[in-house]
Protein backbone atom coordinates (compact mmCIF):
# COMPACT_ATOMS: atom_id res chain seq x y z
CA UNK A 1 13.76 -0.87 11.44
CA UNK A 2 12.18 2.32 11.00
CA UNK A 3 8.93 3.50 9.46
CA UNK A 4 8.72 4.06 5.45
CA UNK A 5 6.85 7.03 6.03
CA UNK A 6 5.56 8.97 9.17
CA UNK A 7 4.24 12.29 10.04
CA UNK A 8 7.20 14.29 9.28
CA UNK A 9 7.98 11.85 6.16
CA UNK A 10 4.97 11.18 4.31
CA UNK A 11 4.24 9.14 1.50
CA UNK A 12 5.08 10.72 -2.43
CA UNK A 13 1.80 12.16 -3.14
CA UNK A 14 2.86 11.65 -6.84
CA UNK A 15 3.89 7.96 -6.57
CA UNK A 16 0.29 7.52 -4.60
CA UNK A 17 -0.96 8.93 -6.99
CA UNK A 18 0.65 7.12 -10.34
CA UNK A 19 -1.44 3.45 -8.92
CA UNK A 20 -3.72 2.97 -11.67
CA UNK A 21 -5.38 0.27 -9.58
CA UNK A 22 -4.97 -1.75 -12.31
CA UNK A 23 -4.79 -5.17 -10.04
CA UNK A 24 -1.35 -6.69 -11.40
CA UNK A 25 0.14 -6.55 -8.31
CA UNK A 26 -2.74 -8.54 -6.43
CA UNK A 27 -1.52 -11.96 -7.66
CA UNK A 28 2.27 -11.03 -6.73
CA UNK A 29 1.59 -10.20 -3.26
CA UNK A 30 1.80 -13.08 -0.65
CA UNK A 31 -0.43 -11.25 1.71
CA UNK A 32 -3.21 -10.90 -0.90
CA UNK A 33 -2.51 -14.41 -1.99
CA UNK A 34 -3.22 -15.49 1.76
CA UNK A 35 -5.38 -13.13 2.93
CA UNK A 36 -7.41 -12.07 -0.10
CA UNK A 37 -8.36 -8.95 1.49
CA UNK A 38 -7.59 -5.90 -0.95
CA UNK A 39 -6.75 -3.85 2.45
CA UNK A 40 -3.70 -6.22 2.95
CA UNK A 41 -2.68 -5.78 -1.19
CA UNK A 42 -0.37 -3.11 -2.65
CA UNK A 43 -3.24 -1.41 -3.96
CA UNK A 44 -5.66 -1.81 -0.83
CA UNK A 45 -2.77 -0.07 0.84
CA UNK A 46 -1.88 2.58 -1.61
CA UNK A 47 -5.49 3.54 -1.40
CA UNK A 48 -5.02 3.79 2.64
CA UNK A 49 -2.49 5.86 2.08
CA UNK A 50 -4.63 8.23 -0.45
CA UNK A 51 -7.25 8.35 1.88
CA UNK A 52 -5.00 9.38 4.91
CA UNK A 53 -3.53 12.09 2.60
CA UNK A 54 -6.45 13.32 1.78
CA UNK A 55 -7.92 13.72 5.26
CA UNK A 56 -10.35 10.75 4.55
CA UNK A 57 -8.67 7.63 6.53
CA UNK A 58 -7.15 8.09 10.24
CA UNK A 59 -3.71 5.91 10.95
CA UNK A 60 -5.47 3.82 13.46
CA UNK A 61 -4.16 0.81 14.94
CA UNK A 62 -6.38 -1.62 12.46
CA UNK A 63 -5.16 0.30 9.79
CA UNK A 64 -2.08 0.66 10.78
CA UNK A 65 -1.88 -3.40 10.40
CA UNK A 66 -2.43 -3.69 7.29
CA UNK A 67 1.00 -1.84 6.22
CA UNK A 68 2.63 -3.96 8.92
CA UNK A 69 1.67 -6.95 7.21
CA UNK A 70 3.39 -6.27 3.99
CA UNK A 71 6.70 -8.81 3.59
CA UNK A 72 8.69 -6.08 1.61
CA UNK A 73 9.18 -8.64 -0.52
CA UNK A 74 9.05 -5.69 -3.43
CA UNK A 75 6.60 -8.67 -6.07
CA UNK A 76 4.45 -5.94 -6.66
CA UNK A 77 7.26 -3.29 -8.00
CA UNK A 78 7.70 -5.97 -10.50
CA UNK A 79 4.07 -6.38 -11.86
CA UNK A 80 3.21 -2.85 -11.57
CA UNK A 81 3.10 -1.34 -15.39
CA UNK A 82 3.06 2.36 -13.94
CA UNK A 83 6.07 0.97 -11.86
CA UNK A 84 4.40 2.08 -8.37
């Protein structure tokens, strides 16, 4: 399977930016559930991804784990009011 995004696909800026970080979609992600480390939640990551946007987070290895942990599973589309 391929990346979701890459260097020559980022992330939607706009849909990064549309997270409210409101926390609904903490309790519907399994990893979160698990973990309980905001890095390895929807918003943990969407907040990666802002950061790597904005010249503030590298792609490293480490933090390249934490989007390789997420299922897919799509829970947080679900319980996200701005529908991130």
């Amino acid at each position: 399977m391929s990346p979701a995004f890459d260097a020559h696909h980022p992330p939607d800026e706009a849909l990064v930016a549309d997270c409210v970080h409101c926390g609904f979609c903490l309790p519907a992600c399994p990893t979160y559930v698990l973990w309980g480390r905001e890095t390895d939640s929807p918003r943990g990551r969407i907040a990666l991804i802002k950061g790597a946007l904005e010249g503030d987070t590298d792609i490293t290895d480490p933090v390249a784990r934490h989007f390789d942990t997420c299922l897919g599973c799509m829970a947080c589309v679900t319980a996200c009011p701005s529908g991130v």
